[in-house]
N, C-alpha and C. Protein backbone atom coordinates (compact mmCIF):
# COMPACT_ATOMS: atom_id res chain seq x y z
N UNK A 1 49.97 -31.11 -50.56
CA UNK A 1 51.00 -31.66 -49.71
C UNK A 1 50.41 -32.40 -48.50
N UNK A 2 49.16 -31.89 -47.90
CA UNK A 2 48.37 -32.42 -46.69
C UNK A 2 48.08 -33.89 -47.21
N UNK A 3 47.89 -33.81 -48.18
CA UNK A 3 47.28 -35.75 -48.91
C UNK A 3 48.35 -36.25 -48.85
N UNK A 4 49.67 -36.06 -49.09
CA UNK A 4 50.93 -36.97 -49.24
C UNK A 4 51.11 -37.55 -47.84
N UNK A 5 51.06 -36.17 -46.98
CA UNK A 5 51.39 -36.78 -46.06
C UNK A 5 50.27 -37.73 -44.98
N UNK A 6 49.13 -37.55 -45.46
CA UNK A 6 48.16 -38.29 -44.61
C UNK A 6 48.39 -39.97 -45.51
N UNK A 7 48.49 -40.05 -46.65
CA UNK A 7 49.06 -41.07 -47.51
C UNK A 7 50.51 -41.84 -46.86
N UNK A 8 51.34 -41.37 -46.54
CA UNK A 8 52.15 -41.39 -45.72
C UNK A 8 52.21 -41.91 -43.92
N UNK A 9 51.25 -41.18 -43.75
CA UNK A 9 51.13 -41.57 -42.35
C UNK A 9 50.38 -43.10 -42.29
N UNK A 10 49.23 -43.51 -43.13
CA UNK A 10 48.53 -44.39 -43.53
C UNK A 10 49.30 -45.23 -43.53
N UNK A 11 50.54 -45.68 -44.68
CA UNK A 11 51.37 -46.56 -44.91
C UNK A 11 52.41 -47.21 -43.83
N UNK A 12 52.86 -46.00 -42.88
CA UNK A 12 53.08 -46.48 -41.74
C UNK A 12 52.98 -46.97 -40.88
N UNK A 13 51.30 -46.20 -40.90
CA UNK A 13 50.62 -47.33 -39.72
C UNK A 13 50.33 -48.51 -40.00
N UNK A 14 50.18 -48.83 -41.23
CA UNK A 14 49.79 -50.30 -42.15
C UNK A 14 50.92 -51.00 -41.97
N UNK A 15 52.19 -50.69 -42.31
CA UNK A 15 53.31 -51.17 -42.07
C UNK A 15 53.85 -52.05 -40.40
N UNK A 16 53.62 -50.85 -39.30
CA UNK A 16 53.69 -51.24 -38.22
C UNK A 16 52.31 -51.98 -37.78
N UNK A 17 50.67 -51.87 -37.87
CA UNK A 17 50.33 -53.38 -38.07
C UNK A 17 50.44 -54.44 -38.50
N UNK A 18 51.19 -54.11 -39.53
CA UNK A 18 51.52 -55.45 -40.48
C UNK A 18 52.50 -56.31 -39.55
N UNK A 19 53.78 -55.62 -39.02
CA UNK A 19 54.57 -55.97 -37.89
C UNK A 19 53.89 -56.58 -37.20
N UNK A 20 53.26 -56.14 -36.58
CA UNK A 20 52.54 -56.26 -35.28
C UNK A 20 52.38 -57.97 -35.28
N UNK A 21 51.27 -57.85 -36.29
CA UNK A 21 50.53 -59.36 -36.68
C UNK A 21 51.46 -60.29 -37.23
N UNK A 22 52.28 -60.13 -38.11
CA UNK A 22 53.65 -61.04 -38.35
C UNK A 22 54.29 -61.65 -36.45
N UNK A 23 54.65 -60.83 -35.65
CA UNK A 23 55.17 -61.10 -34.46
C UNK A 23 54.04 -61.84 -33.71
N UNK A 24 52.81 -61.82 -34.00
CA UNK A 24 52.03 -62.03 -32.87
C UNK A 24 51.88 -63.85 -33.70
N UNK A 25 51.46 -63.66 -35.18
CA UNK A 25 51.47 -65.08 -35.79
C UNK A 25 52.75 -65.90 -35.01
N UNK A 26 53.92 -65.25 -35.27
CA UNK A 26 55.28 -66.03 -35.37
C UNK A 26 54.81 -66.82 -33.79
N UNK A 27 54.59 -65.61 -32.67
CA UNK A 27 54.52 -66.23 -31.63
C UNK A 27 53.50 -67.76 -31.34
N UNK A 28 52.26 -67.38 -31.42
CA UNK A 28 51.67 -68.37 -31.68
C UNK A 28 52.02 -69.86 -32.39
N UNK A 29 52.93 -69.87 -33.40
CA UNK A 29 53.60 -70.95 -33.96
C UNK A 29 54.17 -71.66 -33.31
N UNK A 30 55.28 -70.33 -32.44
CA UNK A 30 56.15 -71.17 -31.27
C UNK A 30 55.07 -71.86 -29.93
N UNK A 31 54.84 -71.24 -29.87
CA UNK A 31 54.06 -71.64 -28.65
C UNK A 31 53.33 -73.01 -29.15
N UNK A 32 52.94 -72.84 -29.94
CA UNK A 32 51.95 -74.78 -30.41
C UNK A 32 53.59 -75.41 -30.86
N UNK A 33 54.04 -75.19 -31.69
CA UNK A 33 55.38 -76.29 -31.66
C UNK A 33 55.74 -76.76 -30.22
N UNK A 34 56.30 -75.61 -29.13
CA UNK A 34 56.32 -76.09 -27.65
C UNK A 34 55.31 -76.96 -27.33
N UNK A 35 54.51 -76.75 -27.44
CA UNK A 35 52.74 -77.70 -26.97
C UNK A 35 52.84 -79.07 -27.21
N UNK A 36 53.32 -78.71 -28.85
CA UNK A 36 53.63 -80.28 -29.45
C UNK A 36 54.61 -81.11 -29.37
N UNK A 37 55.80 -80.13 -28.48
CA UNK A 37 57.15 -81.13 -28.27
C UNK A 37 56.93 -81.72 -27.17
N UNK A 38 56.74 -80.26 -25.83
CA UNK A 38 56.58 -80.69 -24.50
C UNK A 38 55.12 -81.15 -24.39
N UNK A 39 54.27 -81.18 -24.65
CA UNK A 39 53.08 -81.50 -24.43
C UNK A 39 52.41 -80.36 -22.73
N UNK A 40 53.00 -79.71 -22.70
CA UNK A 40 52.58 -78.26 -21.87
C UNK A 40 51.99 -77.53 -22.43
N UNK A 41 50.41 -77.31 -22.15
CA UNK A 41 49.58 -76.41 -23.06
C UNK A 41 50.17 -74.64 -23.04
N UNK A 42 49.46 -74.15 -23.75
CA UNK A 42 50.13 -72.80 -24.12
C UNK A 42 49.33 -71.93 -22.91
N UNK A 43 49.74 -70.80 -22.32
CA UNK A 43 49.56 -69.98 -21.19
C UNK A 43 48.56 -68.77 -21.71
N UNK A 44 48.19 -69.25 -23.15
CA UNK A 44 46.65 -68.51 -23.19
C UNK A 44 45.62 -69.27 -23.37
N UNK A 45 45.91 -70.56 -23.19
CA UNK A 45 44.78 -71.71 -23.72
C UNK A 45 44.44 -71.58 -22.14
N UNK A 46 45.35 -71.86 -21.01
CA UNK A 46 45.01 -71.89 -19.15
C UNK A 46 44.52 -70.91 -18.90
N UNK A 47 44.91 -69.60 -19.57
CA UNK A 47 44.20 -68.27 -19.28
C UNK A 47 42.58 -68.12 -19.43
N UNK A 48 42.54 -68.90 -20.76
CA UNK A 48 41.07 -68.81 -21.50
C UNK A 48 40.00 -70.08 -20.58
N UNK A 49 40.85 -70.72 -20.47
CA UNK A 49 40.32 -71.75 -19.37
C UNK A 49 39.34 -71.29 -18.06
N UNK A 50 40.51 -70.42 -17.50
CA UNK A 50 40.38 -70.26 -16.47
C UNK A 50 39.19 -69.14 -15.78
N UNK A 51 39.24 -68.32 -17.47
CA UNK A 51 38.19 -67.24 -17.66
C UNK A 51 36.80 -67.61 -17.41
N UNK A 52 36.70 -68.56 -18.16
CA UNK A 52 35.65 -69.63 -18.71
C UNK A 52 35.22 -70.18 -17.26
N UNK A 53 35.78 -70.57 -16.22
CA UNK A 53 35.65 -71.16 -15.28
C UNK A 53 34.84 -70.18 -14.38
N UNK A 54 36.38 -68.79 -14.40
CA UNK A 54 35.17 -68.02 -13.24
C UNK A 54 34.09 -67.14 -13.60
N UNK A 55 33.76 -67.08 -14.79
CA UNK A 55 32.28 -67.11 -15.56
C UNK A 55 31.11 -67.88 -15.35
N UNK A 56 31.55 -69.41 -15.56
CA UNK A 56 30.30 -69.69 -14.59
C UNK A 56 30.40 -70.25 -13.05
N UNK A 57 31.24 -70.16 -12.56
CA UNK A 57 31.12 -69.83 -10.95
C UNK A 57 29.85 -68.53 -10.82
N UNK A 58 30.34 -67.60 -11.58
CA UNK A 58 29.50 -66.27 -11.16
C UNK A 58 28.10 -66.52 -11.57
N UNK A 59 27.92 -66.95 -12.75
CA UNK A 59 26.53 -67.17 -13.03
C UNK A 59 25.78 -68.66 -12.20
N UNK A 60 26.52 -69.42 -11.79
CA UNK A 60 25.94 -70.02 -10.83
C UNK A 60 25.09 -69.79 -9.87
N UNK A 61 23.60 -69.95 -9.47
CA UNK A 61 23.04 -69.38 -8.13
C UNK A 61 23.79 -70.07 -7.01
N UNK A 62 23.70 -69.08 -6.28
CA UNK A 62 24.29 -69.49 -4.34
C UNK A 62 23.11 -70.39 -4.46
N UNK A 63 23.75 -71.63 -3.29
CA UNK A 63 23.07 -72.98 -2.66
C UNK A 63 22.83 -72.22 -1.00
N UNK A 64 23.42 -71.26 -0.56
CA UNK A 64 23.20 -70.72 0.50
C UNK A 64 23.34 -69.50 0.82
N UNK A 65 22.24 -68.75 0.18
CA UNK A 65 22.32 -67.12 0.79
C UNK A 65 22.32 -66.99 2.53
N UNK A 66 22.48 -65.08 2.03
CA UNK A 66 22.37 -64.72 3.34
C UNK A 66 20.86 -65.42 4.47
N UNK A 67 19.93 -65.19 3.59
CA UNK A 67 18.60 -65.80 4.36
C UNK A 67 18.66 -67.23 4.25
N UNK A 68 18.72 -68.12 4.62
CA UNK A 68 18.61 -69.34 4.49
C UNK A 68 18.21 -69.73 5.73
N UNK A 69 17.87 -70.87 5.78
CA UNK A 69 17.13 -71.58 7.02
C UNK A 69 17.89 -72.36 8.05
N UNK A 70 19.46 -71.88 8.10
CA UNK A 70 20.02 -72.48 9.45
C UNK A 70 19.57 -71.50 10.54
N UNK A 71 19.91 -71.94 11.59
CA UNK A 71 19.15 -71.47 12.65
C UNK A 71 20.62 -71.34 13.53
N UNK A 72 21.57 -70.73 13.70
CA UNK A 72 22.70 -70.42 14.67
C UNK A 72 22.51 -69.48 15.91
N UNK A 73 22.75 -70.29 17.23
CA UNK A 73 22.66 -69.50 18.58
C UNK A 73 23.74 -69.60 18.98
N UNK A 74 23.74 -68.49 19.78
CA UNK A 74 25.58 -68.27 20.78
C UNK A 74 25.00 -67.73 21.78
N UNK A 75 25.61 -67.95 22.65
CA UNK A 75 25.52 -67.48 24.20
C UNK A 75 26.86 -66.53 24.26
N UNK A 76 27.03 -65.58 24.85
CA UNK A 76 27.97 -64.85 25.30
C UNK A 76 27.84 -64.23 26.60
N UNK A 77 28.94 -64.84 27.44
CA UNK A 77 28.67 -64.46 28.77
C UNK A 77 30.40 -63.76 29.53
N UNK A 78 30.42 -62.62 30.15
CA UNK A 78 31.51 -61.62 30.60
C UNK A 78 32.39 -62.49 31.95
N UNK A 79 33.45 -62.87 31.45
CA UNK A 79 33.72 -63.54 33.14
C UNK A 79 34.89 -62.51 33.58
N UNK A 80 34.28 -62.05 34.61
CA UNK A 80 35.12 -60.42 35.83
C UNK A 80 35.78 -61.27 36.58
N UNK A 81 35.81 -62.39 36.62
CA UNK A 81 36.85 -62.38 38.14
C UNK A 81 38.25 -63.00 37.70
N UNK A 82 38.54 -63.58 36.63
CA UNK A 82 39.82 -63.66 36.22
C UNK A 82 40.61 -62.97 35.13
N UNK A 83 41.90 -62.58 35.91
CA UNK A 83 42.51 -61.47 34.60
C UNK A 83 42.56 -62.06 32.95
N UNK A 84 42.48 -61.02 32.32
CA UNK A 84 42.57 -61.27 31.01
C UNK A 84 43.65 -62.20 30.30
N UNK A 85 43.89 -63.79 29.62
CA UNK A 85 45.35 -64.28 29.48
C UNK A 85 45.17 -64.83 27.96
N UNK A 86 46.12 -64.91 27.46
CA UNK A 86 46.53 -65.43 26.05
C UNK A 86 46.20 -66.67 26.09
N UNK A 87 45.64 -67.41 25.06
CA UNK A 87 45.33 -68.97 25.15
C UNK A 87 47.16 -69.47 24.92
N UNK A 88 46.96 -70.64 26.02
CA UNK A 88 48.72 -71.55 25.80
C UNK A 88 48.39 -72.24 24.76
C-alpha cells in the first residue's frame, strides 16, 4: 500500500509541475506578443539587463580609492564672539 501511495504522490507532483510550466510558457507568449504589438520590452528582459549592468559596475576597478593622490586641506577655526545663527 506504501508504493501506491508514494506512486500517487509522484503523479501529483508531476501533474502540478506540469501546471506550473504550462502557466509559466502561456505567460511568456503573452508577454512577447505584447513586445510585438506595443514594442515595450518584457519586464524580465529590463530585469536581466539591469542585472548584467550592476555586475559589471562591481567588477569594475575604482578610478579612485580611498588612497589616492589628492591632497585636501581645511582649516577650521572656533569663532566665540558671535551667537550661534541659522544660515538666511
Amino acid at each position: 500500500m506504501a508504493w501506491l501511495l508514494r506512486i500517487l504522490v509522484l503523479l501529483v507532483a508531476g501533474a502540478v509541475l506540469l501546471v506550473f510550466l504550462a502557466m509559466a510558457a502561456v505567460m511568456l507568449l503573452l508577454s512577447c506578443l505584447r513586445w510585438l504589438i506595443t514594442g515595450r520590452k518584457p519586464d524580465f528582459v529590463i530585469m536581466l539587463k539591469a542585472v548584467q549592468r550592476y555586475k559589471n559596475m562591481a567588477a569594475r576597478q575604482p578610478t579612485h580609492g580611498p588612497h589616492s593622490d589628492d591632497i585636501i586641506e581645511a582649516e577650521v577655526r572656533e569663532v566665540k564672539d558671535k551667537p550661534p545663527q541659522l544660515p538666511s
